[in-house]
C-alpha atoms as a PDB file:
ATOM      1  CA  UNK A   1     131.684 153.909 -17.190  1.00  0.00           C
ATOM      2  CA  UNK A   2     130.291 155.778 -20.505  1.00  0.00           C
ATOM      3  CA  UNK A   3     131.277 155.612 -23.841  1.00  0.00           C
ATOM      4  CA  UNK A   4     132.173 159.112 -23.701  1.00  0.00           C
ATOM      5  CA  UNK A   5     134.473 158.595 -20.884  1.00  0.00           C
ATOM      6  CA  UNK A   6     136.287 155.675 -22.130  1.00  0.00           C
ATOM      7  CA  UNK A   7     137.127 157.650 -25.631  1.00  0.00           C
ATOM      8  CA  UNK A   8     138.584 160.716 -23.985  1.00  0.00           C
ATOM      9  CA  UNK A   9     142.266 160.818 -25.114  1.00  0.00           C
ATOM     10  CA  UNK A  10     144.215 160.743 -21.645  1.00  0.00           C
ATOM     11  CA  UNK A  11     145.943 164.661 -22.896  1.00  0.00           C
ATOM     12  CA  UNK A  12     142.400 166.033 -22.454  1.00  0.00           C
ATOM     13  CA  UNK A  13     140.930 164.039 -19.605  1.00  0.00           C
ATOM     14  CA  UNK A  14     144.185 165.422 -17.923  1.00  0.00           C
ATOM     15  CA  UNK A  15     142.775 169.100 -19.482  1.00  0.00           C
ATOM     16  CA  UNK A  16     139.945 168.893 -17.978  1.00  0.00           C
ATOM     17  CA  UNK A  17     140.903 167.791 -14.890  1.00  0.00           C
ATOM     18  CA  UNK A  18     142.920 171.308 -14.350  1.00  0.00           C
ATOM     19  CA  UNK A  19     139.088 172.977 -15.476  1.00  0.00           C
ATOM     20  CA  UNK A  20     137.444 171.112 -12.735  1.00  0.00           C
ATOM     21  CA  UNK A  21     140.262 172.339 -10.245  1.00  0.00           C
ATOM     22  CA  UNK A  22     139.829 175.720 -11.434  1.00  0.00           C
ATOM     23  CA  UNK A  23     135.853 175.216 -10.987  1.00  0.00           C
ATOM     24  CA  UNK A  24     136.745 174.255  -7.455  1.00  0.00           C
ATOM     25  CA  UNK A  25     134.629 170.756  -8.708  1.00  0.00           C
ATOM     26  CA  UNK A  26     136.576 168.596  -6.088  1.00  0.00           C
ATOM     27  CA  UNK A  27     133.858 165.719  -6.699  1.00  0.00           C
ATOM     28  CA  UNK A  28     134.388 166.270 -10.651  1.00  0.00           C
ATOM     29  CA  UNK A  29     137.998 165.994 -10.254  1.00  0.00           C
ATOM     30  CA  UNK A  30     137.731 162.989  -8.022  1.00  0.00           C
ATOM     31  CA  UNK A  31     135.340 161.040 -10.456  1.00  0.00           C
ATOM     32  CA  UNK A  32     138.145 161.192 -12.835  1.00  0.00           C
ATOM     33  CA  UNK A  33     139.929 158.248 -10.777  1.00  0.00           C
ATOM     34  CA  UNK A  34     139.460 154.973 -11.018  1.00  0.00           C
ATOM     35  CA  UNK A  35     138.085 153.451  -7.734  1.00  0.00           C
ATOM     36  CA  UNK A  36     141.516 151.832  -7.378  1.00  0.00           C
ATOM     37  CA  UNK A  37     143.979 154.730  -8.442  1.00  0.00           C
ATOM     38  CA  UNK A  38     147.074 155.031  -6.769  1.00  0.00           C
ATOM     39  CA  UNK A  39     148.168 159.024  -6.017  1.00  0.00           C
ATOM     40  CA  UNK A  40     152.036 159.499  -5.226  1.00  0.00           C
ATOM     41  CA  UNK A  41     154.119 162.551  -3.724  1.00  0.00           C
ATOM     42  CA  UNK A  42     157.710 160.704  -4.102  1.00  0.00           C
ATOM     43  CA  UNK A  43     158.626 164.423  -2.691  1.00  0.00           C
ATOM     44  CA  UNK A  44     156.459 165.016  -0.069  1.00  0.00           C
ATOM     45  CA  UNK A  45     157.569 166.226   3.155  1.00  0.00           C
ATOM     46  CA  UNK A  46     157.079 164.566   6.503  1.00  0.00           C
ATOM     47  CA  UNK A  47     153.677 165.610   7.818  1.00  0.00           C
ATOM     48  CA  UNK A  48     152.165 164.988   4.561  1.00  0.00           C
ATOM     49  CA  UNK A  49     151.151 161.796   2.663  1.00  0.00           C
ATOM     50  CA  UNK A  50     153.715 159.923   0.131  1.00  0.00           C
ATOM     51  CA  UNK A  51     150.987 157.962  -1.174  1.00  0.00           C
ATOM     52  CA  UNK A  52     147.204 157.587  -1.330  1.00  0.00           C
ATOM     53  CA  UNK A  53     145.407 154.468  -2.228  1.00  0.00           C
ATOM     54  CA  UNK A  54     141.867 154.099  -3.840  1.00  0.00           C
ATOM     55  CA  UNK A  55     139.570 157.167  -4.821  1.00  0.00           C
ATOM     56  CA  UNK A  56     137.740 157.423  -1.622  1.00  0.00           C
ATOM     57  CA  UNK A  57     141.650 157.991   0.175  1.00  0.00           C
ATOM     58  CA  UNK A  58     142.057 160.806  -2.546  1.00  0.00           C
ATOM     59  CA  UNK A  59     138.335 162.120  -2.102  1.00  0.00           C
ATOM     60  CA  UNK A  60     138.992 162.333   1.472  1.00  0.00           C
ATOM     61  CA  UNK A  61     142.630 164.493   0.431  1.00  0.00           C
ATOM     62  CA  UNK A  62     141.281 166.831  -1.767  1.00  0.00           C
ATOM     63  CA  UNK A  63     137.886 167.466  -0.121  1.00  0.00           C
ATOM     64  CA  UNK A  64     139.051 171.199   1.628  1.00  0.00           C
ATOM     65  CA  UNK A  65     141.603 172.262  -1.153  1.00  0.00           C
ATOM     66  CA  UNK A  66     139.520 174.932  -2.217  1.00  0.00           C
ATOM     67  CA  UNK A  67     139.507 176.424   1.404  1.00  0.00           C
ATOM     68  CA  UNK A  68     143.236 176.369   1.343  1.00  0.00           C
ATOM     69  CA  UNK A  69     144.272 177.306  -2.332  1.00  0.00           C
ATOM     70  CA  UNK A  70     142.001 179.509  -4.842  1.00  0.00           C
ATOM     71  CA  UNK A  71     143.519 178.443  -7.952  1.00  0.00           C
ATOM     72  CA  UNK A  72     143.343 180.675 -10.657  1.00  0.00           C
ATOM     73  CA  UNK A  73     145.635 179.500 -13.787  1.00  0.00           C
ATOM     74  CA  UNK A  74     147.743 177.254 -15.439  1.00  0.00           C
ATOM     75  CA  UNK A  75     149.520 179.453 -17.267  1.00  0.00           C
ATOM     76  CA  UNK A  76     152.198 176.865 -18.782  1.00  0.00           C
ATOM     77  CA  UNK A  77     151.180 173.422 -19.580  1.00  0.00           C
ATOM     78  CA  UNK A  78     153.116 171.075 -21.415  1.00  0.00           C
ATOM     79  CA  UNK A  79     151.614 167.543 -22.283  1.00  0.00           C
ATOM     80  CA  UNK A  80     154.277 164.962 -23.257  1.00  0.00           C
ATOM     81  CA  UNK A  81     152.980 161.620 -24.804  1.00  0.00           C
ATOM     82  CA  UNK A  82     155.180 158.619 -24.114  1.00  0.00           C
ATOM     83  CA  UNK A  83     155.724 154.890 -25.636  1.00  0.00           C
ATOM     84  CA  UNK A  84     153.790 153.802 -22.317  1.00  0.00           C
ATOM     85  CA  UNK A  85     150.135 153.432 -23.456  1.00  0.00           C
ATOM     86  CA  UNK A  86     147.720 155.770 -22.121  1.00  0.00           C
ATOM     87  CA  UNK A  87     150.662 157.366 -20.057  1.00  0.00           C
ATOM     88  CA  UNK A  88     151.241 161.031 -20.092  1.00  0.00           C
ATOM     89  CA  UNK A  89     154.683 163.309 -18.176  1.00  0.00           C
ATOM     90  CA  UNK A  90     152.854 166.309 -17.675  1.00  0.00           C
ATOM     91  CA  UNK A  91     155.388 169.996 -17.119  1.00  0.00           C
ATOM     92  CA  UNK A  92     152.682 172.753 -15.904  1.00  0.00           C
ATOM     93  CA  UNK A  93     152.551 176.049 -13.553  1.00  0.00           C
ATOM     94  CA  UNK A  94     149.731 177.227 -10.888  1.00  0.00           C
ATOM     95  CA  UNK A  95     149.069 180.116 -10.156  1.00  0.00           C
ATOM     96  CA  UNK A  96     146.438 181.301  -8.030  1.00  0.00           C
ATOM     97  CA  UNK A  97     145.866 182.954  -4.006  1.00  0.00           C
ATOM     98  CA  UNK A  98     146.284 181.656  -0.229  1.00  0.00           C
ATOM     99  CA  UNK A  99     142.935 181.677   1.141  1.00  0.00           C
ATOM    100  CA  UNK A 100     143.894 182.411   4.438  1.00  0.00           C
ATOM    101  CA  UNK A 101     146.231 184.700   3.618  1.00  0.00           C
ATOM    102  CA  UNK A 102     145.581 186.029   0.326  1.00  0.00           C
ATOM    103  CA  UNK A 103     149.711 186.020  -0.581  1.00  0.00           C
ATOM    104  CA  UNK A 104     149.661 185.038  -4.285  1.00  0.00           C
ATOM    105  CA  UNK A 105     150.327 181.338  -4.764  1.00  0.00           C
ATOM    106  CA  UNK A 106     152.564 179.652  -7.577  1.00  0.00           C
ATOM    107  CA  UNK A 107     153.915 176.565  -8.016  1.00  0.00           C
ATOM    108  CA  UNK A 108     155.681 174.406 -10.833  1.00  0.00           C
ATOM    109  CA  UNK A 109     154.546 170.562 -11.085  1.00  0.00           C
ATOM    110  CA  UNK A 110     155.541 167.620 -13.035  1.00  0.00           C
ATOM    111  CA  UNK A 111     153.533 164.595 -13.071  1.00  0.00           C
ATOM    112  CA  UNK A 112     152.955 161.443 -14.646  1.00  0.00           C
ATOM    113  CA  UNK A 113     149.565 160.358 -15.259  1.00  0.00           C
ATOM    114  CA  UNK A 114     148.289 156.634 -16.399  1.00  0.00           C
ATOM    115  CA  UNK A 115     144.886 156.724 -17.819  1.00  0.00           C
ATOM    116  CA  UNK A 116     143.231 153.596 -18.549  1.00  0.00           C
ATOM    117  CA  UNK A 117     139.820 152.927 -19.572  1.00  0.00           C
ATOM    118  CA  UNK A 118     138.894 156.693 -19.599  1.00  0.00           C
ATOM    119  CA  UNK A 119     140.169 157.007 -15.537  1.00  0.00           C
ATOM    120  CA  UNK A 120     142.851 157.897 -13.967  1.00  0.00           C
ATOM    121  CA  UNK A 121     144.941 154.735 -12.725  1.00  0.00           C
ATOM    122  CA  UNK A 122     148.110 156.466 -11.444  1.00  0.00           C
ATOM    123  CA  UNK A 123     149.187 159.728 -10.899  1.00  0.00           C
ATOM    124  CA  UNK A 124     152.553 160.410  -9.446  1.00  0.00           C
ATOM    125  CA  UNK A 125     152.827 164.274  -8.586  1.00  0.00           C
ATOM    126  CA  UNK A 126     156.314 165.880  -8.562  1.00  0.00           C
ATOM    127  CA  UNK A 127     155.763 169.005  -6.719  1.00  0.00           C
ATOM    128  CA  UNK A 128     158.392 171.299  -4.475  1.00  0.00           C
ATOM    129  CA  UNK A 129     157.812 171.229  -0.974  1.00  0.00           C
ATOM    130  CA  UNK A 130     160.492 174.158  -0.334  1.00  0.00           C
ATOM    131  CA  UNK A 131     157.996 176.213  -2.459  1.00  0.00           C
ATOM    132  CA  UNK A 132     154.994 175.339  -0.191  1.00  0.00           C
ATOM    133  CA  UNK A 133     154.272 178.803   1.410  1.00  0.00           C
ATOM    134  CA  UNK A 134     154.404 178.419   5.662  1.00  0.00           C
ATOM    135  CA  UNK A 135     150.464 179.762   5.570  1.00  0.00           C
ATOM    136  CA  UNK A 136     149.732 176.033   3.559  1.00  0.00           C
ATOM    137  CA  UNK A 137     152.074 173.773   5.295  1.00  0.00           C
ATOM    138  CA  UNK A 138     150.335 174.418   8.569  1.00  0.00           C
ATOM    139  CA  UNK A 139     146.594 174.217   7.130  1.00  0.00           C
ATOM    140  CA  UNK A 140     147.298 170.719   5.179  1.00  0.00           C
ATOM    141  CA  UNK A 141     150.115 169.096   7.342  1.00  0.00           C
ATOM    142  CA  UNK A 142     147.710 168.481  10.347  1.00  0.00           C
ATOM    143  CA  UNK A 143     145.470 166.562   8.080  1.00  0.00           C
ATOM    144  CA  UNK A 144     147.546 164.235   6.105  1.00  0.00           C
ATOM    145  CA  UNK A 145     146.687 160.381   6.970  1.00  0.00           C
ATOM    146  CA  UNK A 146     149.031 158.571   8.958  1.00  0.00           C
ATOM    147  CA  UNK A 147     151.265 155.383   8.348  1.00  0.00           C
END
């Protein structure tokens, strides 16, 4: 781990993580997690993963998101401090296009985010599955890991 990494306040680690998305840096985003983070989706529908263990489980998540979802803002972001150390609740708003579709794409998130030693520990990611267009059910569904 660097120096630099290790003094990067959790609120903009978290920042740039959304850049990297944006930048469609799936690797960049990834190295932001510890080897051993933890990645939740307490609301995640069936078909798709509730939880992911270890960076190499969310490497292997992420790796086709940009063929699925052209992200293009997050217009609203909100970046709440708490009284847990290095532990952020997060309120924030995508917007962006389906790639196989082109229909516009938005969605509203909440998530809390544990950054220790400059990485991302645990990362709990309160997202809407009603507002998961049909188009992006179908492409990601098939290749969530099983129980």
């Amino acid at each position: 781990m660097t120096p630099t990494a290790q003094a990067t306040p959790p609120a903009d680690l978290y920042r740039h993580g959304l850049q990297l998305l944006l930048d469609k840096d799936i690797d960049g985003w990834v190295a932001l997690f510890d080897d051993h983070a933890v990645f939740e989706f307490p609301f995640a529908p069936d078909g798709y993963p509730k939880r992911l263990e270890g960076r190499a489980a969310i490497a292997a998540y992420m790796r086709d998101y940009p063929d699925h979802l052209d992200l293009h803002a997050f217009p609203h972001l909100e970046i709440h401090r708490t009284d847990a150390p290095g532990t952020l609740v997060v309120e924030m708003r995508a917007i962006g296009r389906l790639v196989a579709s082109g229909a516009p794409y938005e969605m509203a998130y909440i998530a809390v985010v544990t950054v220790a030693d400059g990485r991302i520990t645990h990362y709990r990611d309160y997202w809407n599955p009603l507002a998961v267009p049909a188009s992006l059910r179908e492409a990601k569904s098939p290749l969530a890991p099983t129980s």
